[in-house]
C-alpha atoms as a PDB file:
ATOM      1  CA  UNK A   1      95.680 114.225  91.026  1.00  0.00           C
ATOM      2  CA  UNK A   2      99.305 113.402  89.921  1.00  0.00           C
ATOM      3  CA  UNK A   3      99.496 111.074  92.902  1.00  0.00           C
ATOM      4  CA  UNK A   4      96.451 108.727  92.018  1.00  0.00           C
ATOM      5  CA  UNK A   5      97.163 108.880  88.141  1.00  0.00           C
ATOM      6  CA  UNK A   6     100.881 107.034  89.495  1.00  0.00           C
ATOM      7  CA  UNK A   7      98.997 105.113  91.853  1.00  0.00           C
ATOM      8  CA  UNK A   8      96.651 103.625  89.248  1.00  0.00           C
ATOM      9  CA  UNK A   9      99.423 103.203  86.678  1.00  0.00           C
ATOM     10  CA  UNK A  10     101.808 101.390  89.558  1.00  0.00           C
ATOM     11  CA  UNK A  11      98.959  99.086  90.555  1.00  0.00           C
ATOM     12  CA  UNK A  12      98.294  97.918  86.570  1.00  0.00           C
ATOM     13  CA  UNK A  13     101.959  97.283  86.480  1.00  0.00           C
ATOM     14  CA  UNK A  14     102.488  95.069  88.836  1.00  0.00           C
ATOM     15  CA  UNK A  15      99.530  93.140  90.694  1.00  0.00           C
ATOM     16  CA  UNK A  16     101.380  91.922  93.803  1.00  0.00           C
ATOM     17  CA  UNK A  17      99.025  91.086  96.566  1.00  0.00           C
ATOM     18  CA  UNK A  18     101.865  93.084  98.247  1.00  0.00           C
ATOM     19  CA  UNK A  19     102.083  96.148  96.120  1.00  0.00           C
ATOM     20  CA  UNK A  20      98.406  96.260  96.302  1.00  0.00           C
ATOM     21  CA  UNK A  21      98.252  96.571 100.389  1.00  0.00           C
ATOM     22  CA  UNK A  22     101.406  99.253  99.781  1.00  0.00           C
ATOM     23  CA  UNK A  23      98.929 100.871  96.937  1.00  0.00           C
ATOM     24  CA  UNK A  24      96.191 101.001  99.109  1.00  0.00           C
ATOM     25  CA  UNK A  25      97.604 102.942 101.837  1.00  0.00           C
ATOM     26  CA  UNK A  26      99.229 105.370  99.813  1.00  0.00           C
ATOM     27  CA  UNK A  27      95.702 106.204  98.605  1.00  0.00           C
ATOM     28  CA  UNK A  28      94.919 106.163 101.768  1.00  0.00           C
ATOM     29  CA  UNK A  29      97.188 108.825 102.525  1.00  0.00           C
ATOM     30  CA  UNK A  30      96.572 110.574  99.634  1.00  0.00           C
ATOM     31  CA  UNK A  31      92.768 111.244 100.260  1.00  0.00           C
ATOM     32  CA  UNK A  32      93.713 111.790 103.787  1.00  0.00           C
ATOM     33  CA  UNK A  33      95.997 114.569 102.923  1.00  0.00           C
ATOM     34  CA  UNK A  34      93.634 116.116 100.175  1.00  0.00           C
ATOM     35  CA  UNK A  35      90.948 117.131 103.383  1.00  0.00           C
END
């Protein structure tokens, strides 16, 4: 849960079109690793 609070607070910050493909596969990851 820690992860995707970060996540959501990093993506707010800064709204790269960049940071947002990074964002997206960390939450990728994240979900992946929660199953």
């Amino acid at each position: 849960m820690e992860a995707k609070s970060q996540t959501a607070a990093r993506t707010s910050t800064t709204q790269t079109p960049e940071n947002l493909a990074t964002e997206e596969v960390v939450i990728a990851v994240d979900v992946d690793d929660e199953e």
